[in-house]
Protein backbone atom coordinates (compact mmCIF):
# COMPACT_ATOMS: atom_id res chain seq x y z
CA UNK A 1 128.98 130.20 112.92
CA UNK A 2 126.79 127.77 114.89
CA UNK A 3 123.66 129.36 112.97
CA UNK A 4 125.43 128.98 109.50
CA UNK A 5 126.17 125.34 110.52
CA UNK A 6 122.64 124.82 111.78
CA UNK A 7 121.31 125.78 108.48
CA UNK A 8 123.75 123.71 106.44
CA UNK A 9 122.77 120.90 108.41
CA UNK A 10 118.63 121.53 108.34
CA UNK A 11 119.06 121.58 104.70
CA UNK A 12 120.90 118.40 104.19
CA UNK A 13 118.62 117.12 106.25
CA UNK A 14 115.62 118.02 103.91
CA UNK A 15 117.88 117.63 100.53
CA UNK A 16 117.75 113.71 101.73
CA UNK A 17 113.88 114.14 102.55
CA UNK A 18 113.93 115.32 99.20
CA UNK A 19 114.82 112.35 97.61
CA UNK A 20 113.21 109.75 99.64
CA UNK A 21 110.31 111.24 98.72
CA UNK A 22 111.13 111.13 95.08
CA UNK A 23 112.36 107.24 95.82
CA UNK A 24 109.06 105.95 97.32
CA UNK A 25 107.40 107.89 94.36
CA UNK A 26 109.80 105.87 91.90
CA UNK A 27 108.90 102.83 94.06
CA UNK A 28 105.51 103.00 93.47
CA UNK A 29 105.81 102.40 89.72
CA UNK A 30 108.24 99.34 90.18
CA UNK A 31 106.05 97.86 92.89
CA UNK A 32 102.65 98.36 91.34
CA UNK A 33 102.25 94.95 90.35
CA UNK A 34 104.35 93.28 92.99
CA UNK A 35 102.75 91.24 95.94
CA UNK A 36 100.67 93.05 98.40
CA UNK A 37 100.63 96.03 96.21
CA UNK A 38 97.76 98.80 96.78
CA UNK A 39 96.06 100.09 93.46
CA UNK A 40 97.66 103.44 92.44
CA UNK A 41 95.42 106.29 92.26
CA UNK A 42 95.30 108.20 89.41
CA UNK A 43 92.70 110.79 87.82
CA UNK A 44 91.96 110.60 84.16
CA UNK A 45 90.71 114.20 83.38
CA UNK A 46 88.39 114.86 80.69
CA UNK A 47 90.02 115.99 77.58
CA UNK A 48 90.07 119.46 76.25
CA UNK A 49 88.60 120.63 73.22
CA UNK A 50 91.53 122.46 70.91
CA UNK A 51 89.72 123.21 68.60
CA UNK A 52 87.32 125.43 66.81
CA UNK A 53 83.76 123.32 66.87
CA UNK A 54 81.92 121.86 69.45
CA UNK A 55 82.72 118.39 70.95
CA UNK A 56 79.87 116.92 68.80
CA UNK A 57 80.70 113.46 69.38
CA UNK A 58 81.16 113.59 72.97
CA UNK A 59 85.27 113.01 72.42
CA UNK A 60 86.17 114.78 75.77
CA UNK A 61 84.44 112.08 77.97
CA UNK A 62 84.21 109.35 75.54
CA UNK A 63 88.12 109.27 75.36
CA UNK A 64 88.54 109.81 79.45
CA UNK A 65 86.39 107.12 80.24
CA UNK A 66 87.91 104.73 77.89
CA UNK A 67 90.71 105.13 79.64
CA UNK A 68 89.49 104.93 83.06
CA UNK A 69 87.67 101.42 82.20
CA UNK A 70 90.83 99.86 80.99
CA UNK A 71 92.68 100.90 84.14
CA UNK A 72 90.08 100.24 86.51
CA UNK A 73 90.11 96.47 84.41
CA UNK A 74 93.77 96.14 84.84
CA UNK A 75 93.08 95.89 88.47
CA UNK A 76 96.17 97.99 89.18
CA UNK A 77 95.18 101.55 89.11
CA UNK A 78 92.47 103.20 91.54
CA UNK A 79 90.85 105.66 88.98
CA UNK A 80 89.97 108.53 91.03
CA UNK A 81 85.82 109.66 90.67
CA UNK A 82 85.36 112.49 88.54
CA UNK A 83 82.88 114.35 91.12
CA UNK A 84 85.98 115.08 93.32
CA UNK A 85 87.99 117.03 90.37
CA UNK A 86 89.09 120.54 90.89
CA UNK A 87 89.41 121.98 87.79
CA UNK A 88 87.49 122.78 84.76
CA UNK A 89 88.73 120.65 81.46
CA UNK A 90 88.26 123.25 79.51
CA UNK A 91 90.15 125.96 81.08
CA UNK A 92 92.82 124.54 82.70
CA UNK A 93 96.32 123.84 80.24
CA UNK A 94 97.25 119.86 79.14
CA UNK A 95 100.69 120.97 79.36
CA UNK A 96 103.34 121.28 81.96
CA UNK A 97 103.20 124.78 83.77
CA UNK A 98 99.82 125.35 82.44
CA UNK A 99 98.17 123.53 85.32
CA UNK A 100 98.03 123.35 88.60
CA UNK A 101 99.01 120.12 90.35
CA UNK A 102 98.11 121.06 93.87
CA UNK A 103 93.96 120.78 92.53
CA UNK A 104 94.99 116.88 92.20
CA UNK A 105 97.27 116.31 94.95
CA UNK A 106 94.86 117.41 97.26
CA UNK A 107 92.11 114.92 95.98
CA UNK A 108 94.58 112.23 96.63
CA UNK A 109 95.94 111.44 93.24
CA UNK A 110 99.42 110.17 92.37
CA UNK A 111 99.15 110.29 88.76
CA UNK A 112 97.14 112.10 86.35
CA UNK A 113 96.31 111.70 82.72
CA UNK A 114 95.62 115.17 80.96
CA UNK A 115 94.87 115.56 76.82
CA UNK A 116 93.07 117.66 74.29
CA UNK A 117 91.96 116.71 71.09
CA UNK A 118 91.29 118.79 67.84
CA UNK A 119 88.86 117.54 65.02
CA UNK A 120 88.68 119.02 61.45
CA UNK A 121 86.08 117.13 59.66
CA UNK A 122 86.82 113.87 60.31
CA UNK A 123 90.67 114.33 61.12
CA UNK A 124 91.25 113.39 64.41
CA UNK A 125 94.23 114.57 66.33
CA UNK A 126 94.61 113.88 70.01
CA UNK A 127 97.74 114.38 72.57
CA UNK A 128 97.48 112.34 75.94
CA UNK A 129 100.18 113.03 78.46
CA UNK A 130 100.67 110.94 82.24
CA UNK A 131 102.07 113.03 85.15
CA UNK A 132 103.44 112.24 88.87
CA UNK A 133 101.55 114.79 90.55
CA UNK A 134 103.48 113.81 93.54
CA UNK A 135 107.18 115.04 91.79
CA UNK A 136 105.14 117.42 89.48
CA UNK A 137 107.19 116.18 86.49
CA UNK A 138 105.78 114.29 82.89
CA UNK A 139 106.45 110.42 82.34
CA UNK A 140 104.95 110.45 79.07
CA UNK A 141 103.01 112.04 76.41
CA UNK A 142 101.94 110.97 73.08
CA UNK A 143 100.57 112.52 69.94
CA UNK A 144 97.72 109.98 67.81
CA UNK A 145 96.46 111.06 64.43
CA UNK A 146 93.32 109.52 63.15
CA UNK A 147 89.39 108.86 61.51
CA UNK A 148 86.80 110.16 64.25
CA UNK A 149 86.11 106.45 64.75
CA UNK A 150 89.36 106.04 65.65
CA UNK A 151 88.85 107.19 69.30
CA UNK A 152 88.64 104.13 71.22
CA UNK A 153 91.32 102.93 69.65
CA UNK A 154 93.39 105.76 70.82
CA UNK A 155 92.34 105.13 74.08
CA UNK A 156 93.08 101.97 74.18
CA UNK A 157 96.91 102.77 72.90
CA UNK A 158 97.27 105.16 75.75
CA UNK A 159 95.80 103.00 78.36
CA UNK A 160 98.57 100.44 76.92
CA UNK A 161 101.14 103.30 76.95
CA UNK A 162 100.40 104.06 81.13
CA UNK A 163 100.56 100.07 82.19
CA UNK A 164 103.95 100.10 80.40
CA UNK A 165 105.05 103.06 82.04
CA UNK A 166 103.92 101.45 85.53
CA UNK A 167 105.42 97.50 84.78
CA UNK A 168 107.44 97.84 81.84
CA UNK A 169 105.06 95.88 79.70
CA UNK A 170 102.40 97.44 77.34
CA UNK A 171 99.11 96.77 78.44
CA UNK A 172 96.82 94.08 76.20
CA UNK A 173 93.66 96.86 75.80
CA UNK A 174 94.42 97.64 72.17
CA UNK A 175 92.88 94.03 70.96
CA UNK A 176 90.34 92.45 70.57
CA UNK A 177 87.76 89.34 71.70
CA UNK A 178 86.11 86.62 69.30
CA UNK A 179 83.44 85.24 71.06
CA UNK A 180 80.31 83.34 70.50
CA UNK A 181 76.55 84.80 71.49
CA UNK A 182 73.05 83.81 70.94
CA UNK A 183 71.75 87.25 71.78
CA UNK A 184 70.50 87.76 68.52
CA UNK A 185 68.35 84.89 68.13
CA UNK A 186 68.30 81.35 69.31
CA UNK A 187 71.38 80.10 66.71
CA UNK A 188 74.61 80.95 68.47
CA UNK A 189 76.86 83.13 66.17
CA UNK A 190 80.41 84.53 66.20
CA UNK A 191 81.07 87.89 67.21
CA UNK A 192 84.41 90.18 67.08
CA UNK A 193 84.19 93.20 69.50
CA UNK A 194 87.04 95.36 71.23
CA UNK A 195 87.02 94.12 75.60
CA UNK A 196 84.92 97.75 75.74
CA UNK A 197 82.18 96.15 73.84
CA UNK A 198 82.41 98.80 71.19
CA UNK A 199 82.55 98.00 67.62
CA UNK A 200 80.91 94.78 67.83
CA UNK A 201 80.71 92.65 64.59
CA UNK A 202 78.33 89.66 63.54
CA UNK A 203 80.89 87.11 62.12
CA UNK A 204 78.01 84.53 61.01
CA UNK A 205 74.65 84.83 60.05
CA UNK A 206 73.49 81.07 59.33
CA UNK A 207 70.75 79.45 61.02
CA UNK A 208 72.66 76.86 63.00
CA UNK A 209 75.25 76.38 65.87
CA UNK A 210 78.87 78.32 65.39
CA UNK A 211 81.35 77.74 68.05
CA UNK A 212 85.05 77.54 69.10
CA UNK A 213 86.40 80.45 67.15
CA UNK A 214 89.96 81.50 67.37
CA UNK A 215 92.25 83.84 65.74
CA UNK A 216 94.99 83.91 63.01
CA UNK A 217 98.08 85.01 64.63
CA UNK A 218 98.43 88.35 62.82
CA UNK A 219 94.62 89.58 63.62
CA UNK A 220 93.07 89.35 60.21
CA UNK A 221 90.56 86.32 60.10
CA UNK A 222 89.09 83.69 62.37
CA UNK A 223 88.52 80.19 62.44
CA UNK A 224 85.18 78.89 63.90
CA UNK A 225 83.06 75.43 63.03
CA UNK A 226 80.05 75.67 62.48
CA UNK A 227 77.26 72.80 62.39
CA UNK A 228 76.29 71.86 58.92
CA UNK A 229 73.86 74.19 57.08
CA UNK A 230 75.95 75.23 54.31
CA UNK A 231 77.53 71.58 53.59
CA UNK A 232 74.76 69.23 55.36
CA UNK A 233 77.81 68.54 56.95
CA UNK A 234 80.00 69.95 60.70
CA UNK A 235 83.13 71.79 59.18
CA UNK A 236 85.93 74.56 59.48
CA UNK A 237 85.76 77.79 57.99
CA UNK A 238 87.78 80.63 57.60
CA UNK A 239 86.64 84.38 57.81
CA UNK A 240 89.19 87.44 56.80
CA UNK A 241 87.89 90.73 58.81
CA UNK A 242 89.34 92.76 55.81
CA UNK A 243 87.86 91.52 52.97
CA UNK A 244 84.46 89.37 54.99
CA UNK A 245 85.54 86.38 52.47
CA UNK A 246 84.30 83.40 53.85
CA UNK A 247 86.22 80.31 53.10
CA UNK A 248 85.09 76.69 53.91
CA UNK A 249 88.93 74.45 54.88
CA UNK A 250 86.72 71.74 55.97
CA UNK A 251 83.93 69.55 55.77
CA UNK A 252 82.81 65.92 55.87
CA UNK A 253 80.69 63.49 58.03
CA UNK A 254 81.35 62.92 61.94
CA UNK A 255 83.46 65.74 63.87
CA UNK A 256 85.36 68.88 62.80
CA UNK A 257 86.05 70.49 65.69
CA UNK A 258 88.50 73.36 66.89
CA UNK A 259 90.75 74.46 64.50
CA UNK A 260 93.76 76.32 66.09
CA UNK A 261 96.40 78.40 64.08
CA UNK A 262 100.12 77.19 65.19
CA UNK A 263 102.06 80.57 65.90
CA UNK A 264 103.86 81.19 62.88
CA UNK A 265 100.67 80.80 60.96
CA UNK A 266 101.67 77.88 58.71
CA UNK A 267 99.11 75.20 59.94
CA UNK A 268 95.89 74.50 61.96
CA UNK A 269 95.97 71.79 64.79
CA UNK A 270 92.13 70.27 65.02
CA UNK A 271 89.89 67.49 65.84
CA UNK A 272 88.63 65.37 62.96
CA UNK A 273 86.65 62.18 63.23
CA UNK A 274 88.07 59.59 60.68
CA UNK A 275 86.76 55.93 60.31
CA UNK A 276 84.86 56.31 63.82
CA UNK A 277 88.34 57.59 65.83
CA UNK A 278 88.19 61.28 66.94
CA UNK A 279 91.79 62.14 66.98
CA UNK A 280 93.71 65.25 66.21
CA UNK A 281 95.25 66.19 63.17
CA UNK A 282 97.80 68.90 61.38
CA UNK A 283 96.36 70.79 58.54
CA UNK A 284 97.98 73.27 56.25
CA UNK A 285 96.86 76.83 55.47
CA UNK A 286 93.98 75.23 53.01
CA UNK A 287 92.22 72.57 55.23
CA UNK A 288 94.43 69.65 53.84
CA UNK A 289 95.76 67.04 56.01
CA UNK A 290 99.83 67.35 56.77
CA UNK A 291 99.61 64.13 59.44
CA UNK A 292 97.80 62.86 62.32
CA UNK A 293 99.28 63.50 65.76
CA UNK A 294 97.22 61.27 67.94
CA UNK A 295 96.44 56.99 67.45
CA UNK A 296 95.04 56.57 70.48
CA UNK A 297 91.23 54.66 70.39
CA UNK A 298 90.50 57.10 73.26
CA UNK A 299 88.76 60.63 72.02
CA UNK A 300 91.47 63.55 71.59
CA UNK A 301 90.47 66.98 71.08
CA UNK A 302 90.79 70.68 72.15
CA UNK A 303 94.63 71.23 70.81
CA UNK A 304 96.51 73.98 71.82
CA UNK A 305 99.65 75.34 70.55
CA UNK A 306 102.77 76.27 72.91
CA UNK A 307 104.27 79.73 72.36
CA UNK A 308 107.32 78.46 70.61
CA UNK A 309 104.86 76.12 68.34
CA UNK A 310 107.07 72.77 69.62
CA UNK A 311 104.14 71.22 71.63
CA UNK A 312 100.17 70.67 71.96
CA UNK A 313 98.30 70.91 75.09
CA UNK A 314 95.37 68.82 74.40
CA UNK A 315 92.32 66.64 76.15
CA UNK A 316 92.29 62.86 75.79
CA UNK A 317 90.16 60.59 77.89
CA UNK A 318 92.70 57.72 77.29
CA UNK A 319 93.16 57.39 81.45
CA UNK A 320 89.64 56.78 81.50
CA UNK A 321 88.20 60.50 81.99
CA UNK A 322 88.98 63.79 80.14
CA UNK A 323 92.50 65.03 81.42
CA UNK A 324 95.06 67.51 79.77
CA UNK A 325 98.22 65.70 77.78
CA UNK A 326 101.03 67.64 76.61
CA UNK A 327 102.59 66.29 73.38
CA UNK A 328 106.27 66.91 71.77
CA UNK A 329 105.14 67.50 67.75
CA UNK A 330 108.71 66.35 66.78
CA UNK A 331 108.95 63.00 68.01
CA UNK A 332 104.75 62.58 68.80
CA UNK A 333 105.56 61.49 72.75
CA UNK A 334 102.66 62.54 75.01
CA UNK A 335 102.52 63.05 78.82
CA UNK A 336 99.92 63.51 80.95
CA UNK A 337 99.55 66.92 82.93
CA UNK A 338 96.47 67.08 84.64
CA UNK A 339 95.86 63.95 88.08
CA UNK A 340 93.76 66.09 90.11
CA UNK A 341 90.13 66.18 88.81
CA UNK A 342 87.91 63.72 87.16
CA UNK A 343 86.90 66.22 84.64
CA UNK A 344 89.46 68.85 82.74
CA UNK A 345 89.07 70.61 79.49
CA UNK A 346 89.36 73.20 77.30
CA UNK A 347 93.71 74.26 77.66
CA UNK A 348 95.40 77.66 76.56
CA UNK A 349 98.55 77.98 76.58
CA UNK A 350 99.97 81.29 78.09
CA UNK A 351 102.06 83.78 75.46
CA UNK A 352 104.78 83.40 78.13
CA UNK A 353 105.15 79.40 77.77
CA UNK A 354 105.35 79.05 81.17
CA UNK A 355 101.67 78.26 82.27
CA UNK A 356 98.84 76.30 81.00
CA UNK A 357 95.38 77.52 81.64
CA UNK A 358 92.70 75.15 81.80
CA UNK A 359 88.87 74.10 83.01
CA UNK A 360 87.90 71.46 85.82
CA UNK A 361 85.12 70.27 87.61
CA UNK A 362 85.18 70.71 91.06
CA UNK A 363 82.31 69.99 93.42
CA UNK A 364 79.85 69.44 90.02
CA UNK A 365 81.11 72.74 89.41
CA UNK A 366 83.41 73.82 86.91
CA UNK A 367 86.19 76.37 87.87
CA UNK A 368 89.50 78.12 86.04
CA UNK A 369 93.09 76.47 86.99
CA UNK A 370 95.97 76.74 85.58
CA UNK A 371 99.14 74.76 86.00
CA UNK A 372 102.85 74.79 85.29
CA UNK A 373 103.69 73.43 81.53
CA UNK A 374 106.14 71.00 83.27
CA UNK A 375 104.03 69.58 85.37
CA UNK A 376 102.73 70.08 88.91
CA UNK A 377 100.39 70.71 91.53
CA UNK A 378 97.34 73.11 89.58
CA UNK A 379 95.94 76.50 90.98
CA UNK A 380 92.57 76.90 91.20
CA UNK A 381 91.59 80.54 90.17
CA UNK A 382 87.85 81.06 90.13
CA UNK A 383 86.01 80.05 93.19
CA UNK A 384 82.60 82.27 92.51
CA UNK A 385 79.35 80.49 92.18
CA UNK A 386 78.31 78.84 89.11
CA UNK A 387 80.49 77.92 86.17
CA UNK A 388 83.77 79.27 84.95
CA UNK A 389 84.81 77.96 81.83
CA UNK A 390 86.57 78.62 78.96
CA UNK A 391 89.55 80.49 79.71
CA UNK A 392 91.61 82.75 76.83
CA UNK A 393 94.60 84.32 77.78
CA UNK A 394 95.38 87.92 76.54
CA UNK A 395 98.76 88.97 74.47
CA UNK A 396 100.79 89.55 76.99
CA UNK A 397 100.17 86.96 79.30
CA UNK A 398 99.17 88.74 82.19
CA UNK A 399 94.93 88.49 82.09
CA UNK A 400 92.83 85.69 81.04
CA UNK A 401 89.36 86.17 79.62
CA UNK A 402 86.60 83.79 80.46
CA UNK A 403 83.02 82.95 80.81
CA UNK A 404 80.82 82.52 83.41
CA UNK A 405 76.88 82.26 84.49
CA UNK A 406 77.38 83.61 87.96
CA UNK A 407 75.16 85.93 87.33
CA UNK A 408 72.70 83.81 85.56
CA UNK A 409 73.23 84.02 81.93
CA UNK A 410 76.82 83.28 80.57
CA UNK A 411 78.91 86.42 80.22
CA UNK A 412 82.69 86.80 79.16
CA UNK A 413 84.80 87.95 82.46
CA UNK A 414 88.13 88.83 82.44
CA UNK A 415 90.69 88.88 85.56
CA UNK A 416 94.49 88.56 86.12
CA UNK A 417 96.53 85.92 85.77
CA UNK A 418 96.14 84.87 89.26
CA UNK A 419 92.63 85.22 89.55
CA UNK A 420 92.01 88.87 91.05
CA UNK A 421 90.16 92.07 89.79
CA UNK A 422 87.16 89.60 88.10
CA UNK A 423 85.04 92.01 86.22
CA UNK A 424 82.44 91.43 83.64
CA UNK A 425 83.12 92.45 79.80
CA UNK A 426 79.65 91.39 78.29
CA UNK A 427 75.99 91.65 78.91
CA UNK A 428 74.35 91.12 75.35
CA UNK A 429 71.06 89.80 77.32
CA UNK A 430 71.75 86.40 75.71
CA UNK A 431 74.46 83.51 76.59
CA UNK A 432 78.32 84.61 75.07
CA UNK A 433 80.92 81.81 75.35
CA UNK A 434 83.88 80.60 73.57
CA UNK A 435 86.15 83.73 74.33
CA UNK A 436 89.40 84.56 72.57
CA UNK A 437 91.69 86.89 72.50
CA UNK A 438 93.40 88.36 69.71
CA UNK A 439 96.96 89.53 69.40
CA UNK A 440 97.53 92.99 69.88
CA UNK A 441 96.55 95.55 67.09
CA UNK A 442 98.72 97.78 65.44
């Protein structure tokens, strides 16, 4: 009787083991992005071939370490090195059962990403799946069907479907960056490329200065200015990715700078220079003037449209040097934001409303900071050497891309919110500046 009761009470004992175990492994996905958290490790095996040809286009490893890169960028995952895996892609299962999850407990991984892929001509067809190695269970798998091009952008949908599955927010991979570069010659010209650097496009090909590009809320065309060669004039144009129509909105004498798309798409907030004043103005969809926003004899420019498209972030020098000014559209009332800093520029209002990201000179350096909409004291987020400038925030709110010259050359960084996990996206061999980032893609 004692024995029986023993054993009753030695198994309770590891019933309750049992499921702290399988709490702190629960915890771990609900804490990953909380304060003090550790980066999760996880192992992103290379993808098996299902099926009859050769992996010609290298889809095994070029899908894995798509994957890996956007994790490793998220700064919350510790992707696990690839030299350390047990088993062979190609032999072992994708599939619960069919695999063994000791091989990647015992490298120290608490979550594993496992897939095949099958390609018939040019039909793609790929199925990713993310484990807990630690509880030996699935927590998600999905099936993508697709062009043989379409691989990164697979990868990037996955990567998206993990950070969900970790914070309960997709991730902001599957998008894209407009961004100026004058790799390709001395004129700088607009690019469009995913944050991988793959599938990078030349937006403009004139011989003259393109900057400040920014996207239409639904992904399909860009606004830049660009410095007179086509017109003799500075102007706004308007490119559509789908069709590569090129449409001039506007053009005249004296500044056209910065045209931003409000967030339902209906009209463009910019700087235009009228009868000497630089002030900011509302624009429809084709270039023509709704109203102006700002009277001020001070220069206003740099407008930037709040989530809920009620207010402008914007730079006036109307206190006597460049600050940030937040402005109510309904009844034109504008406050100022920014008191710390004799120099601030270039505002972005986070997706979330809550934050405003913007440049500042500190030191005769210029640094990221971003500060509460309402008003208050401002965070300084980049504190590496050089310049950091121009900051873009991604879709969800959670990253902001930038550029710097720490290195030398400008490049486009990108880091979290707060400032950690800084890692470089670019390296063209030229200067790229003027990042920003485009709504998510279907």
């Amino acid at each position: 009787m004692v024995r029986l009761l023993l054993f009753k009470a030695l198994m309770a004992f590891f019933f309750a083991l049992s499921l702290f175990v399988q709490s702190l492994s629960a915890q771990v996905r609900g804490t990953i992005v909380g304060p003090g958290a550790e980066r999760y490790p996880i192992a992103v095996s290379l993808l098996r071939n299902l099926g009859p040809g050769e992996d010609r286009g290298g889809l095994s490893e070029g899908i894995a370490d798509l994957i890996a890169r956007d994790l490793t960028l998220s700064g919350w995952f510790r992707v696990l090195d690839r030299s350390a895996y047990i088993e062979h892609p190609q032999k072992s299962g994708i599939t619960l059962g069919s695999f063994d999850f000791r091989d990647w407990s015992v490298i120290g991984a608490e979550g594993l990403v496992k897939g095949g892929y099958n390609l018939q001509g040019d039909e793609l067809t790929v199925e990713l799946r993310l484990f807990d190695v630690y509880q030996g269970k699935p927590i998600v798998g999905k099936k993508y069907t697709g062009k043989a091009k379409d691989f990164r952008r697979i990868a990037h949908k996955f990567a998206d479907e993990i950070i969900l599955q970790f914070t309960g927010t997709p991730g902001a991979f599957n998008s894209r960056i407009t961004y100026v570069s004058n790799a390709g010659g001395r004129f700088k010209q607009v690019y469009v490329a995913h944050l991988d650097g793959s599938e990078k496009t030349q937006i403009t090909k004139d011989p003259t200065i393109n900057l400040f590009p920014s996207w239409n809320p639904d992904g399909r065309s860009i606004l830049y200015s660009t410095y007179g060669y086509r017109e003799r004039a500075p102007g706004l144009y308007l490119f559509n990715l789908f069709t590569g129509k090129d449409t001039k909105l506007v053009s005249g004498s004296g500044l056209n700078l910065g045209g931003r798309w409000s967030p339902d798409g209906k009209f463009i907030a910019m700087t235009l220079e009228r009868q000497g004043n630089v002030d900011i103005y509302l624009l429809d969809q084709t270039g023509k003037v709704v109203r102006r926003l700002t009277e001020d004899p001070a220069i206003d420019v740099s407008p930037a449209w709040s989530p809920d498209g009620d207010r402008l972030a914007f730079v006036s020098s109307r206190s006597g040097s460049p600050q940030i000014y937040v402005m109510e559209l309904a009844n034109g009332k504008a406050r100022r934001l920014t008191y710390s800093g004799g120099y601030n520029t270039s505002p972005t209002w986070s997706p979330t409303g809550d934050k405003i990201a913007y440049t500042g000179r500190v030191s005769g350096r210029f640094h990221i900071f971003t500060v509460r909409a309402q008003g208050g004291d401002p965070e300084q987020i980049t504190f590496s050497s050089g310049d950091n400038e121009d900051p873009s925030w991604s879709p969800d709110g959670r990253f902001i891309a930038f550029t710097s010259n720490r290195s030398g050359r400008y490049q486009l960084y990108m880091m979290q919110a707060g400032g950690e996990n800084q890692q470089r996206l670019t390296g063209s061999g030229g200067d790229d500046t003027n990042p920003s980032w485009s709504s998510r893609l279907e």
